[in-house]
Structure formats: C-alpha cells, structure tokens
Protein backbone atom coordinates (compact mmCIF):
# COMPACT_ATOMS: atom_id res chain seq x y z
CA UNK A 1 27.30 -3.04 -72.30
CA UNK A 2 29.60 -3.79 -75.42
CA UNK A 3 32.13 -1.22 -76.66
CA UNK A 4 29.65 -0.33 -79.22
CA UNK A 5 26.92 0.17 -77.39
CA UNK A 6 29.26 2.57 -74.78
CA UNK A 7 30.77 4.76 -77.55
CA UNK A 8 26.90 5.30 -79.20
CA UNK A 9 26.00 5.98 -75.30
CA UNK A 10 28.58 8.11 -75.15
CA UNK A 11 27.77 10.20 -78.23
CA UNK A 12 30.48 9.18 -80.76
CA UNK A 13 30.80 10.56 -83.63
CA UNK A 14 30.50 8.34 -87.42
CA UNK A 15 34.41 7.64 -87.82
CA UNK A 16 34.71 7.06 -84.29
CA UNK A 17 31.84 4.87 -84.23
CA UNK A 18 33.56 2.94 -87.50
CA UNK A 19 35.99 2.14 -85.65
CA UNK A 20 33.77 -0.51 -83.84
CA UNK A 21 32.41 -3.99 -84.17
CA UNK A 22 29.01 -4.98 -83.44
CA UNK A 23 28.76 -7.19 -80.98
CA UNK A 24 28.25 -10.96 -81.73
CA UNK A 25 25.14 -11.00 -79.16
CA UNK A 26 22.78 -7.68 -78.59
CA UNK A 27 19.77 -6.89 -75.42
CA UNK A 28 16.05 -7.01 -76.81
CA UNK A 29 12.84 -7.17 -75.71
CA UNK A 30 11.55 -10.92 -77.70
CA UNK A 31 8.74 -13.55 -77.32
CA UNK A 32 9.43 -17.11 -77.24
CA UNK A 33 8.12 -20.00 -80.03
CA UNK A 34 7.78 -22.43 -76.69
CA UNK A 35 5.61 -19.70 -75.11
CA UNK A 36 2.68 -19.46 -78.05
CA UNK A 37 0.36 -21.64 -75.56
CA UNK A 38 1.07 -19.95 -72.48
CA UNK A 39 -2.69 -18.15 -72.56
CA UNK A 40 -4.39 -20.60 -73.94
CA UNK A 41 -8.08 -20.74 -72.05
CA UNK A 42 -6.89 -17.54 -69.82
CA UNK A 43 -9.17 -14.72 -69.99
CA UNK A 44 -5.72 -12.18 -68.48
CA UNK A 45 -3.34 -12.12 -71.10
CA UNK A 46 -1.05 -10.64 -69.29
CA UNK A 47 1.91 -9.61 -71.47
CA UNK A 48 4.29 -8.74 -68.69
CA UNK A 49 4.80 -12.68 -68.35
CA UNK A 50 5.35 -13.40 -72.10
CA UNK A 51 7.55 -10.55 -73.16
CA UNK A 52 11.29 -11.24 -71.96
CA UNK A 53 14.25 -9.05 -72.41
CA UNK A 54 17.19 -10.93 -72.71
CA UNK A 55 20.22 -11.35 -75.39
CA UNK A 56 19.80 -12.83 -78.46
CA UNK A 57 22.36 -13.94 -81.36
CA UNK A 58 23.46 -10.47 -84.04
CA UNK A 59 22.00 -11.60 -87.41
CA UNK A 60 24.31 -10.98 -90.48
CA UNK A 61 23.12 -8.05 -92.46
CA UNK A 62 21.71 -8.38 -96.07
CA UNK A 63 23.06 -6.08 -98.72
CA UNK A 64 20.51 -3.47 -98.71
CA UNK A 65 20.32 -3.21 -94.85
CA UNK A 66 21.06 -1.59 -91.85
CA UNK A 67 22.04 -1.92 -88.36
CA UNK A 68 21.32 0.81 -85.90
CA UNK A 69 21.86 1.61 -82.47
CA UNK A 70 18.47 2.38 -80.75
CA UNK A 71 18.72 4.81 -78.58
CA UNK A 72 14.45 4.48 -78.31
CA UNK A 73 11.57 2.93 -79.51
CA UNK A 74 7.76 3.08 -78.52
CA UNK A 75 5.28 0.87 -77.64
CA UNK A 76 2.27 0.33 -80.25
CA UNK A 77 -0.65 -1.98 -80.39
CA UNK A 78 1.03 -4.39 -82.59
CA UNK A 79 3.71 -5.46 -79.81
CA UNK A 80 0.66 -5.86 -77.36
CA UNK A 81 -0.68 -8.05 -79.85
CA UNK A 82 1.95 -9.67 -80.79
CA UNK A 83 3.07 -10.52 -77.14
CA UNK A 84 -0.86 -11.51 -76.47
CA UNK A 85 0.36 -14.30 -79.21
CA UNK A 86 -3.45 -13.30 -80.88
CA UNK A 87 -5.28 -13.08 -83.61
CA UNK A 88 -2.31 -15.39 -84.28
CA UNK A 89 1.14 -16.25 -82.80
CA UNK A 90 3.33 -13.92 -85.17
CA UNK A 91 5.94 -17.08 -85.59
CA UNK A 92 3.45 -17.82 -88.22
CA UNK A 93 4.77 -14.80 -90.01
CA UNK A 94 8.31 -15.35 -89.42
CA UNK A 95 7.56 -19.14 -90.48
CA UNK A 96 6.49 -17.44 -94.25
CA UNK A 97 9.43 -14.94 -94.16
CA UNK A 98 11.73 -17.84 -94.13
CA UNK A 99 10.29 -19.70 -96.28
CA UNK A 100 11.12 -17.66 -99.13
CA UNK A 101 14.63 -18.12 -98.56
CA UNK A 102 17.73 -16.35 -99.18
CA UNK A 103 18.16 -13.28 -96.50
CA UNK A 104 14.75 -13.58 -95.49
CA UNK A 105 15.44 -17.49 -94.04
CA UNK A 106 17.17 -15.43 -91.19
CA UNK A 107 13.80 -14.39 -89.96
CA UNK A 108 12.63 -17.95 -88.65
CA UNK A 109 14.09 -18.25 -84.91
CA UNK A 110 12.29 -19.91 -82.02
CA UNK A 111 12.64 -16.53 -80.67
CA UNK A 112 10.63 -12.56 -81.95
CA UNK A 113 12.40 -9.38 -81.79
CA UNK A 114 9.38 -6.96 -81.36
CA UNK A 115 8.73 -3.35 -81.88
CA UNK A 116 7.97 -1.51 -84.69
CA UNK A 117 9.31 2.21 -83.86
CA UNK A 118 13.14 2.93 -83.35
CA UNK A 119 15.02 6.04 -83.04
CA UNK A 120 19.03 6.06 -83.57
CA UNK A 121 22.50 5.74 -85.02
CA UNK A 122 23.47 4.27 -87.78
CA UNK A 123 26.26 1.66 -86.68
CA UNK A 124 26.90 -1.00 -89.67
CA UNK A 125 25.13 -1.05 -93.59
CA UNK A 126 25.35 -3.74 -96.02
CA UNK A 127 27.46 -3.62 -99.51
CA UNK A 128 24.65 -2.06 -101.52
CA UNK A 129 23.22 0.52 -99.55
CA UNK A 130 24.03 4.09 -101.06
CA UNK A 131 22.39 6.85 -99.21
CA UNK A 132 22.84 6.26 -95.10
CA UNK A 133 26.18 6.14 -93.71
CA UNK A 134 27.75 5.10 -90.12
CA UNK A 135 27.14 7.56 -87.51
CA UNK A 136 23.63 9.11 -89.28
CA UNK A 137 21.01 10.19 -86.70
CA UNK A 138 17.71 8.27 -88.60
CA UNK A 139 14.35 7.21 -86.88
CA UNK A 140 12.27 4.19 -89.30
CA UNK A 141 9.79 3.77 -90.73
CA UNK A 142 7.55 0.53 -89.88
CA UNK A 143 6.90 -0.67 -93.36
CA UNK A 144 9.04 -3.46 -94.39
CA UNK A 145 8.42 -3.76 -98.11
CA UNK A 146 10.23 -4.93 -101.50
CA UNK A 147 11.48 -2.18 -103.38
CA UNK A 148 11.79 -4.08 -106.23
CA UNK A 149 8.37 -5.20 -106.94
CA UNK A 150 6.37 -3.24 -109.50
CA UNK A 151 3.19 -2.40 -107.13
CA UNK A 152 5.09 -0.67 -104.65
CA UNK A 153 6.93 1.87 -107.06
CA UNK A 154 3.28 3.17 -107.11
CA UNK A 155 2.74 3.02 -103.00
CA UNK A 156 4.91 0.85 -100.81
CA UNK A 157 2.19 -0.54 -99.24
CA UNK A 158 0.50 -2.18 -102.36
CA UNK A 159 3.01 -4.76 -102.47
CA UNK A 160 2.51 -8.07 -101.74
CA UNK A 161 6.01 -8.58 -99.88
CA UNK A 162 4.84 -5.42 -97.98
CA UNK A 163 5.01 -6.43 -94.06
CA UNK A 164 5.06 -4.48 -90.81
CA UNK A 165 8.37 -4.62 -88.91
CA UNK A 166 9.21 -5.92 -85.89
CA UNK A 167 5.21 -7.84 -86.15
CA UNK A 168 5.62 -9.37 -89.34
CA UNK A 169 9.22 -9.71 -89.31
CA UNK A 170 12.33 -10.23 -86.95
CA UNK A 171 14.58 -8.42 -85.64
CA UNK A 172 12.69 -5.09 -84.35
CA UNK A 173 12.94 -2.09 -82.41
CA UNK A 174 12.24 -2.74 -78.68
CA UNK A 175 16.31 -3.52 -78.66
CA UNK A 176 20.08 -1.91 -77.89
CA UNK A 177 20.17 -2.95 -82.10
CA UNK A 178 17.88 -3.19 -84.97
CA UNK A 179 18.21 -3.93 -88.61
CA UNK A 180 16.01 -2.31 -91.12
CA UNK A 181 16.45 -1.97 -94.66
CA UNK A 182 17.86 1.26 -96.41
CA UNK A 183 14.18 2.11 -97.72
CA UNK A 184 13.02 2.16 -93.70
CA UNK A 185 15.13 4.90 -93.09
CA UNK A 186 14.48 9.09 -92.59
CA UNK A 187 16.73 11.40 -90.63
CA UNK A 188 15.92 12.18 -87.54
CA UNK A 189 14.44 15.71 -86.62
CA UNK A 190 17.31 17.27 -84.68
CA UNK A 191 15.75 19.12 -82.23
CA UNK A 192 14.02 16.28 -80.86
CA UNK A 193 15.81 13.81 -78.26
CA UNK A 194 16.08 10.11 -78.79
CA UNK A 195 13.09 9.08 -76.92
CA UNK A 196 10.18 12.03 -78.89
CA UNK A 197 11.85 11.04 -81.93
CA UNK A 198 10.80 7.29 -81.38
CA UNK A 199 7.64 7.88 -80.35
CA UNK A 200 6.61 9.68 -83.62
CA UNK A 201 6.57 7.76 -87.20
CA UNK A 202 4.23 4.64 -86.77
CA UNK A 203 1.37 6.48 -85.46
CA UNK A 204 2.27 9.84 -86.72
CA UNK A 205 2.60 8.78 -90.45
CA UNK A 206 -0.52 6.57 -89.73
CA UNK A 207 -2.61 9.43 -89.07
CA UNK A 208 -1.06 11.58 -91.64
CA UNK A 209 -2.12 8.69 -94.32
CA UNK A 210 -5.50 8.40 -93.03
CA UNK A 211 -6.73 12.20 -92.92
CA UNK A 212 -4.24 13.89 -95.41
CA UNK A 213 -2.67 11.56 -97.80
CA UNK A 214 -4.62 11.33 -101.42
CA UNK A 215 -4.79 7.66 -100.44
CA UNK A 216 -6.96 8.54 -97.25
CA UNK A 217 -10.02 11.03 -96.62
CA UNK A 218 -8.44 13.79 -98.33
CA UNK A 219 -9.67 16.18 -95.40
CA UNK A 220 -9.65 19.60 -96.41
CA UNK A 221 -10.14 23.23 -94.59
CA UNK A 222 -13.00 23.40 -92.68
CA UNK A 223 -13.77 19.69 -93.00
CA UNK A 224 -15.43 17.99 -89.64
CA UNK A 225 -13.29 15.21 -88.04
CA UNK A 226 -14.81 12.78 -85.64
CA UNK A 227 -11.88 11.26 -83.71
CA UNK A 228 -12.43 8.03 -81.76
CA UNK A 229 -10.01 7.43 -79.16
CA UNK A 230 -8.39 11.04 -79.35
CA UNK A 231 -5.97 10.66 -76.20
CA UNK A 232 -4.29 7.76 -77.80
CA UNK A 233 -1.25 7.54 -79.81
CA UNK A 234 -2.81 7.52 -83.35
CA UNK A 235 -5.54 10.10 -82.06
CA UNK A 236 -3.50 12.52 -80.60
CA UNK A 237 -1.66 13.01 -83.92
CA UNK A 238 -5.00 12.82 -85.56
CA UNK A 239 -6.51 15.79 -83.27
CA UNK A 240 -3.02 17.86 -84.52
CA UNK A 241 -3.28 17.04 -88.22
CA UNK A 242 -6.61 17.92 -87.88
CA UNK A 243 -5.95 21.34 -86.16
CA UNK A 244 -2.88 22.47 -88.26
CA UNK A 245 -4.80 21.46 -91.78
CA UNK A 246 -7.75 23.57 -90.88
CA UNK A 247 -10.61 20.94 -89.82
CA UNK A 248 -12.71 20.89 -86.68
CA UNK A 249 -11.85 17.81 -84.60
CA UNK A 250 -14.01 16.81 -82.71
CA UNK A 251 -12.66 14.07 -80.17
CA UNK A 252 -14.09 11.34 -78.03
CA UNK A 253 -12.51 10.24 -74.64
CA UNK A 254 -13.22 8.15 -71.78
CA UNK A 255 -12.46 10.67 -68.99
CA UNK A 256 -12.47 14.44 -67.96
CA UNK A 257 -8.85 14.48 -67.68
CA UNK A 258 -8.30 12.97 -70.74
CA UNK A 259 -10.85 15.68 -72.39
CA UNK A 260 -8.79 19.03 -70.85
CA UNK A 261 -6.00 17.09 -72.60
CA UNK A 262 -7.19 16.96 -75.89
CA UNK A 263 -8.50 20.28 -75.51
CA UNK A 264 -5.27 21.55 -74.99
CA UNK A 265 -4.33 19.40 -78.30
CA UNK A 266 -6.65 21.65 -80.70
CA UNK A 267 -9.45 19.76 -80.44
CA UNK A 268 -12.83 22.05 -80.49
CA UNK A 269 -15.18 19.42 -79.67
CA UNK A 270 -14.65 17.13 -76.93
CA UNK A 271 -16.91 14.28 -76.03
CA UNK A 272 -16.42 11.86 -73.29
CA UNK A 273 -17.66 8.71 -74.99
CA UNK A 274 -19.84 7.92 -71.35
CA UNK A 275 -22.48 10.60 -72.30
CA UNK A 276 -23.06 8.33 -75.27
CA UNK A 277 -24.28 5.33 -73.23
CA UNK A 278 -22.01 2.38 -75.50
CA UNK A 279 -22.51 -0.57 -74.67
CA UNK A 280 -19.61 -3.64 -73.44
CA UNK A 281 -18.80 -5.91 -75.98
CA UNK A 282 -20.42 -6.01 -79.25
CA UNK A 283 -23.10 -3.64 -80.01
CA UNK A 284 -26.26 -4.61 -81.21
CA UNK A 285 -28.22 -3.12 -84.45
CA UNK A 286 -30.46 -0.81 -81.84
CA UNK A 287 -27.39 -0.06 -80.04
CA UNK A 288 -25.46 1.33 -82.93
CA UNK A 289 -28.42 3.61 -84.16
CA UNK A 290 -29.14 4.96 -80.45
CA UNK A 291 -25.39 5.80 -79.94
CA UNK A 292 -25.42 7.25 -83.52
CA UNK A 293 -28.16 9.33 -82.85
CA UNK A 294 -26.92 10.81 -79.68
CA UNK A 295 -23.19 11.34 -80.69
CA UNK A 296 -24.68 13.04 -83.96
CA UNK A 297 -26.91 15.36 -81.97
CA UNK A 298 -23.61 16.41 -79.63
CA UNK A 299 -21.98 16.98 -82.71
CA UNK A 300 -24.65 18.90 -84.67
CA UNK A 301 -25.58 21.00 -81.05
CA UNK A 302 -21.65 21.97 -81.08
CA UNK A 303 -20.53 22.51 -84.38
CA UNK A 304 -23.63 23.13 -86.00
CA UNK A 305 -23.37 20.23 -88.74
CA UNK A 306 -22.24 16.62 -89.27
CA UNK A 307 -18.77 15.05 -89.93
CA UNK A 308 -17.09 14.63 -92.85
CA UNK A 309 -14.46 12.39 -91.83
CA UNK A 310 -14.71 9.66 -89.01
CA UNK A 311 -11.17 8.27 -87.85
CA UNK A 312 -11.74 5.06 -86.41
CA UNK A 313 -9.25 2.63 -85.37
CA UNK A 314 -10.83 1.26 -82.38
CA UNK A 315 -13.46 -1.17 -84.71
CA UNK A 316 -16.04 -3.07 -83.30
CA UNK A 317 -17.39 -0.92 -80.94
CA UNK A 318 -17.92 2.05 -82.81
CA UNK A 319 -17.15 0.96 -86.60
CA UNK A 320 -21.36 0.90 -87.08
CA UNK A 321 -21.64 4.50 -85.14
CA UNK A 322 -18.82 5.99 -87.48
CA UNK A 323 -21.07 4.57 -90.59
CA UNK A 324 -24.44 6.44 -89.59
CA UNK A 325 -23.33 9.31 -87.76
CA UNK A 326 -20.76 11.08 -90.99
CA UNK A 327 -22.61 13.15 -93.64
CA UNK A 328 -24.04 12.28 -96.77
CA UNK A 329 -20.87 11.58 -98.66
CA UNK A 330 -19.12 11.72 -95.93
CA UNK A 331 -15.76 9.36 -95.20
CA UNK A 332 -15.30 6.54 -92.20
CA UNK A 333 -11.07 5.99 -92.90
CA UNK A 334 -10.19 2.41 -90.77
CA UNK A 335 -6.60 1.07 -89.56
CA UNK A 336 -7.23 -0.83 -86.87
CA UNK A 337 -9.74 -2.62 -84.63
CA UNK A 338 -8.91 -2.68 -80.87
CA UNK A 339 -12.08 -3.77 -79.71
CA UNK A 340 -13.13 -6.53 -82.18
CA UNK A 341 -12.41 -7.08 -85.80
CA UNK A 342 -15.88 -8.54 -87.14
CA UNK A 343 -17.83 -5.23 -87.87
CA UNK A 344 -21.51 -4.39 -88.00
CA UNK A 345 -23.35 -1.64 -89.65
CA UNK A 346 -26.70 -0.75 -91.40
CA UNK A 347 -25.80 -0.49 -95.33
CA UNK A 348 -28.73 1.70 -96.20
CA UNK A 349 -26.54 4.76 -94.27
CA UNK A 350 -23.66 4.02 -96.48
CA UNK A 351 -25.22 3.28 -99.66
CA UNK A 352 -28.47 5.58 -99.75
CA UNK A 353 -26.51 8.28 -98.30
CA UNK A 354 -22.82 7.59 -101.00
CA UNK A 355 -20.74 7.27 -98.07
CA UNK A 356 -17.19 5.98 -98.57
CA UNK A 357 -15.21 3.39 -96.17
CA UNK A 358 -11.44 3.70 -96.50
CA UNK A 359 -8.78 0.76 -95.09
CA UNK A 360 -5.82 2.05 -94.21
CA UNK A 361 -2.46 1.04 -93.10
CA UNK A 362 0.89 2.71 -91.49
CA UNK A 363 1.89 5.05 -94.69
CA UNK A 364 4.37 4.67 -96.88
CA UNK A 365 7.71 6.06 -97.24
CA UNK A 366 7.09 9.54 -98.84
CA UNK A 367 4.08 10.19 -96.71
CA UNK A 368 6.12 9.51 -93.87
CA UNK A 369 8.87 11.84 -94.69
CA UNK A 370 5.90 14.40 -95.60
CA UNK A 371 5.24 13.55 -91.74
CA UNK A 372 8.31 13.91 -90.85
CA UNK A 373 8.94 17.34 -92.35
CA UNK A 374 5.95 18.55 -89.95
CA UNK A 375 7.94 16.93 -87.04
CA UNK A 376 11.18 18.86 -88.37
CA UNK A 377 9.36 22.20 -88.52
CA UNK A 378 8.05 22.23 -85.32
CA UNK A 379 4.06 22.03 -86.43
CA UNK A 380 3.27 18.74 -85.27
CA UNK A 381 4.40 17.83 -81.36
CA UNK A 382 5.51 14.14 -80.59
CA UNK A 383 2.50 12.44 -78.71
CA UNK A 384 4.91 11.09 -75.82
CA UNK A 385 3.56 11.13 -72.25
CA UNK A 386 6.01 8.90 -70.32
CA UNK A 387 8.66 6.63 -70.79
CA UNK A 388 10.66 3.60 -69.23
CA UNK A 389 13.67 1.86 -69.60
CA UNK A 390 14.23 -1.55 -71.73
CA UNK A 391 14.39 -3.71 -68.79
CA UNK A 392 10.65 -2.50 -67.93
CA UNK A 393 9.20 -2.90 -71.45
CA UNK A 394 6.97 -5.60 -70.03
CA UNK A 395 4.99 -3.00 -67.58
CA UNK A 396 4.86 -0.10 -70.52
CA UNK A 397 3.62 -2.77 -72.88
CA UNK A 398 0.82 -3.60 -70.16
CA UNK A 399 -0.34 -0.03 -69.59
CA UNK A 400 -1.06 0.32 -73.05
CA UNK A 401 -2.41 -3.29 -73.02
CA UNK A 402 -5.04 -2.09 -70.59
CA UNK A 403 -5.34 1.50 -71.91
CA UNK A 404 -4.14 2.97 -69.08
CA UNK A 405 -1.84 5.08 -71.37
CA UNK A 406 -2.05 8.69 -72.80
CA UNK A 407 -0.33 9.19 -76.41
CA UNK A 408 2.79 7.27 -76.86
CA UNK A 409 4.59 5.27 -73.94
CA UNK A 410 8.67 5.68 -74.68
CA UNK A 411 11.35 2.78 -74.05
CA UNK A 412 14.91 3.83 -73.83
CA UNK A 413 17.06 1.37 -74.74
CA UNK A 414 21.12 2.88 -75.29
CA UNK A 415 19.83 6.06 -74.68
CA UNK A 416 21.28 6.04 -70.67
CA UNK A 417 18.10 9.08 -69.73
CA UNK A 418 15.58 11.18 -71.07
CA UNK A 419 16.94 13.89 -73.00
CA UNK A 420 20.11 13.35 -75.05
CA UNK A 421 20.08 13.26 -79.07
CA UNK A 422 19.24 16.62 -79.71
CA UNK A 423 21.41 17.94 -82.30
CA UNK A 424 20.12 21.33 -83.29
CA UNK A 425 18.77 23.27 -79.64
CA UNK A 426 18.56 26.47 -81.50
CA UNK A 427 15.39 25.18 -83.55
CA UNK A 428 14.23 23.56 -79.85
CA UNK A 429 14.44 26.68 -78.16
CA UNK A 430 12.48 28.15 -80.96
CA UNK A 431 9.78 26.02 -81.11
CA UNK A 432 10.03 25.49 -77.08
CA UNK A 433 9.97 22.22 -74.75
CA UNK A 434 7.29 23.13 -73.82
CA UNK A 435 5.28 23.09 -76.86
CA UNK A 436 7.14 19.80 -78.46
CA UNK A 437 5.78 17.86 -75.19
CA UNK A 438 2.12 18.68 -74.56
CA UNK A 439 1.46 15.40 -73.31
CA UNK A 440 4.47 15.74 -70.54
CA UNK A 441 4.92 20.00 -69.41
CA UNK A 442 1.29 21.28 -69.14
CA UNK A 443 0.05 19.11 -66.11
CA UNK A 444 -2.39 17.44 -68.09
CA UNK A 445 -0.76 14.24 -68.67
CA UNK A 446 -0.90 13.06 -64.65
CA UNK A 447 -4.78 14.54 -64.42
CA UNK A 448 -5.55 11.83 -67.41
CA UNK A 449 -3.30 9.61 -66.18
C-alpha cells in the first residue's frame, strides 16, 4: 500500500493524515471500454470475468470535491449491471459526462470506477469546499447532482445534471479512494464499523424515500405494506421502516430460511412467493390476475384486509400483481426492475379503483441524512450479511448477480478486517452487536444462505 493508504489503515488522526500525499495511482475495482462486447450473444454474463481490480491513474480534484479513503463499500444492483455492460455499456454515460467539459471531461477514460456506496476518511478537498475537513469519518450518498441548478434546490433528484455515482459517473466506491462532491457527503454513525456503515445509504435512503418521504407513499401507522423481495438489500430496510413507522409488512421470499429471517426483521406477514405459483419470464394477462388473486387472499386471510402500499423494485414479474392486488386508492411505489423493465398491467384496477403508481429513485440528500439519523440512533440495523475483501469483489458482485445474497454483501477495501471504525462503543454497547447485525448474529443469515 501507499503511505496514505497505511496511516488511514492505521487509524490516523486529521493532522496526521494532512501530513500526506495521495498517491499518484490508487487500487479499484473498474470495467474496461475494450471489454463492452465481451457478452455479446452469451446467455452467462458472468461478471466475475469483466470486473477487474487493478490500479488506475488519481484524478485531480475539482473545487467542490472530495477525496476519501474507503475503508468499505457495498455491492448494489447497479455495479451488477453495470459490469453485465446492459441495458447499456455505462461508457455511454461517461461519454456525456465529458462532453460537457470542464471538470466533468475527467470522467471519459477507457476505463469505469464502479460502486455507488463508500464508507471513510476524508483524505484531500478541493479549494471551495467549506463544511468537511481532512480526517472526517463520512459515508456518501449515491446521488451525484448539480447544486447549482434551480430544480434541485427543490429535490436533488429533479435535476437534470442529477446522475448516480459510480454508474453514471467515474471514479466510484468499490476502491482504496473515491472522489465525491461536498453535497455527497454525511458523517458517519459512530458506533457502526467501516464495513455496516457502507452497506447502509443507497438502499437504506432508497427505501426511506419510497415508504416515508412526502415524495413516496407517505405510509402512515397502521398502513399495510406488501414487500417484494423482503430479504434483499432494499427490502430488508423496507421490512424495518415499515416496522419502526407503525405499518404491517407483509414480505415475500423465495425460501423458508429466508422467511424466519424476515420474521426476525419485523415483518408480520411472510409469504414465500412459491405458494403463489409465478410464472418464469414474463407473465401473461391470466397470469397476473391468478397470482393477484391468490397473494390477495394470503394477505386478506392474515391481516384481515388489503395493502395500502406495494414496494416493488423487482418489475416485470410482479409490477402487474402489485397493480391489482393494493386497495382502492391504494399506492404501488417503483425503483427498480430486476426482472424486466417493459411492464404489464390491467388499467381498469388502477383507474376504476384511483390507485396511484409512484417512480422513485435513491433519495436525496436531506432524506438521506433523515435516514441516517435512524442509523445514528440505533432504530434502523444495517442490512449486512457478509462481506469480502477488494480483491474478491468479482465473486460478491456474482452472488448478488445470481441472488444468492441476503441484505447487503460488504467489500473492504483499506479497512485491513471486519470491525474497526467504530468511534463511539458506548452507544454500540447500548444498542448491542447483536441487534445492529440481524442479518450476521442470530443464525439466520447461513439458514437463508
């Protein structure tokens, strides 16, 4: 490692930490421009062969940026897509970066920094950032966006300039360094350690967004929550939110294992999603209103009534089922679409019936320190269940690639092993390890495994 990188291993302090330069060349998990071809006409797109770790050149830091240390990051869905090289190979979006010029030109290499979730230290910021200083403990936030346009004064993500980081632009957080800009940055929670910390704002604030923000569903006490995919990343933070603001989540899985888990999350419904006989691939019209009728009849036979909310990032395979089966004015809130993004449904159950659909997308940088608060207080738990180290990112990438994966999969990249960063272990010992990891200390984890 660089002398940088050993003093921020070693725990340095901010003047100590000053006292070093960053290293001309940095470690980071990146795709390849010659590579975009690689699965063309191959039905395995395996992403262990198209994600390399290797170093790559430091880039200069703009004014209102950062550079930190990462001492973690996480694996999302965007950096399985991104190493898949579909819909699109993201050098397209680096291509339109750079074409604006300036700072941004930087962004246009023949090679993609990936990852869109860091954890770490603050180790160099440009001439016109005020808040952040070397040495801060910060974790970022995935939204890349232009503080200066007009539209995102109102909500960061209304902007057009608004872009997801380390997808749709360079330099990200599967890395020893990252740079963000000033507005990407909250502190972290000090009782967490590097690698819970990282695993935590993308899907976190997602879910936050989707169910609580005014710019989501809005859920409220005693509101019904239909969660597809509830073991994952975005669902186990879902199935919390859900739990601590009151609702009744009611969860679908793919296993028994998974289903004790999300139990054990504060879900009070649990459904394993092969009781509702969905079909592979694409579902037809008949398809959606026979799994629509049976989910709703679990639902009504359990609760007693139908949902108010569905959470549904998973798309095409359930995007019609989360149309029909919530209430009459009931909410189905979108951010994704793992399955498929062309959707069918039957518009007489949304518009006879003055149902709402909702897009949403990461959250923005208030509802992520909202988020973040929770995290700080102890009353949401990071979703981590395992982690590995940089040089493996390639086989955590692929477990989540083939949703093989509970909650968040970890990558520790300065951080030398699980369990450094903590910086306030009264709070931890408060709240207990225990109950910050329920994905990793309750034995559930390798039964859904």
């Amino acid at each position: 490692m660089d002398p940088l990188s050993e003093a921020l291993a070693s725990g340095l302090d901010g003047a100590e930490l000053a006292r070093f330069a960053p290293p001309s060349e940095y470690l980071a998990a990146h795709l390849r421009a010659e590579d975009t071809e690689m699965f063309t006409d191959v039905f395995d797109k395996d992403v262990r062969k198209s994600l390399r770790v290797g170093r790559v050149p430091m880039p200069e830091l703009a004014p209102d940026e950062v550079l930190i240390g990462v001492m973690a990051s996480s694996i999302n869905y965007n950096t399985v897509w991104s190493a898949m090289f579909e819909p699109i190979p993201t050098f397209r979006f680096l291509r339109q970066l750079g074409a604006k010029g300036g700072w941004e030109a930087r962004h246009d290499l023949p090679y993609h920094v990936v990852g869109s979730d860091a954890a770490g230290v603050i180790v160099g910021v440009g001439a016109g950032v005020r808040r952040w200083r070397v040495g801060d403990h910060v974790v970022t936030s995935p939204m890349h966006v232009d503080s200066e346009e007009p539209a995102t004064q109102a909500d960061g993500l209304l902007g057009d300039e608004q872009r997801a980081w380390g997808f749709e632009t360079n330099f990200g957080g599967l890395a020893h360094y990252a740079v963000v800009r000033a507005t990407q940055l909250l502190p972290k929670p000090g009782h967490l350690t590097w690698e819970e910390a990282a695993s935590s704002p993308l899907c976190a604030g997602t879910a936050y967004r989707m169910l609580i923000s005014e710019r989501g569903a809005r859920m409220k006490q005693g509101d019904v929550v239909l969660i597809w995919g509830a073991a994952g990343g975005l669902g186990a933070y879902a199935v919390q939110l859900v739990k601590a603001g009151g609702g009744i989540a009611v969860g679908v899985v793919g296993s028994d294992g998974k289903a004790d888990l999300v139990r054990a999350l504060g879900a009070e419904v649990v459904i394993d999603r092969r009781e509702l006989g969905m079909p592979e691939g694409a579902p037809t019209p008949a398809d959606t209103l026979a799994v629509g009728r049976r989910l709703g009849g679990i639902i009504r036979r359990e609760v007693g009534e139908d949902p108010h909310i569905a959470f549904d990032y998973v798309g095409q395979a359930t995007f019609g089922t989360s149309v029909f089966v919530v209430r009459k004015g009931g909410t189905v809130v979108t951010c994704g679409s793992s399955t498929g993004y062309q959707h069918t449904f039957d518009n007489r159950y949304l518009w006879m019936r003055l149902k709402r659909i909702i897009g949403s997308h990461a959250a923005n940088l208030q509802e992520l320190a909202e988020c973040n608060r929770l995290l700080s207080l102890g009353r949401l738990q990071p979703a981590l269940s395992a982690t590995y180290p940089l040089a493996e990112v390639g086989e955590a990438a692929r477990l989540v690639q083939n949703n093989g994966h509970i909650g968040k999969v970890g990558v520790l990249c300065l951080a030398p092993r699980e369990g450094l960063g903590v910086t306030d272990p009264a709070r931890r010992a408060r709240i207990g390890t225990d109950r910050i990891t329920p994905l990793r200390h309750n034995g559930l984890a390798r039964a859904a495994a």
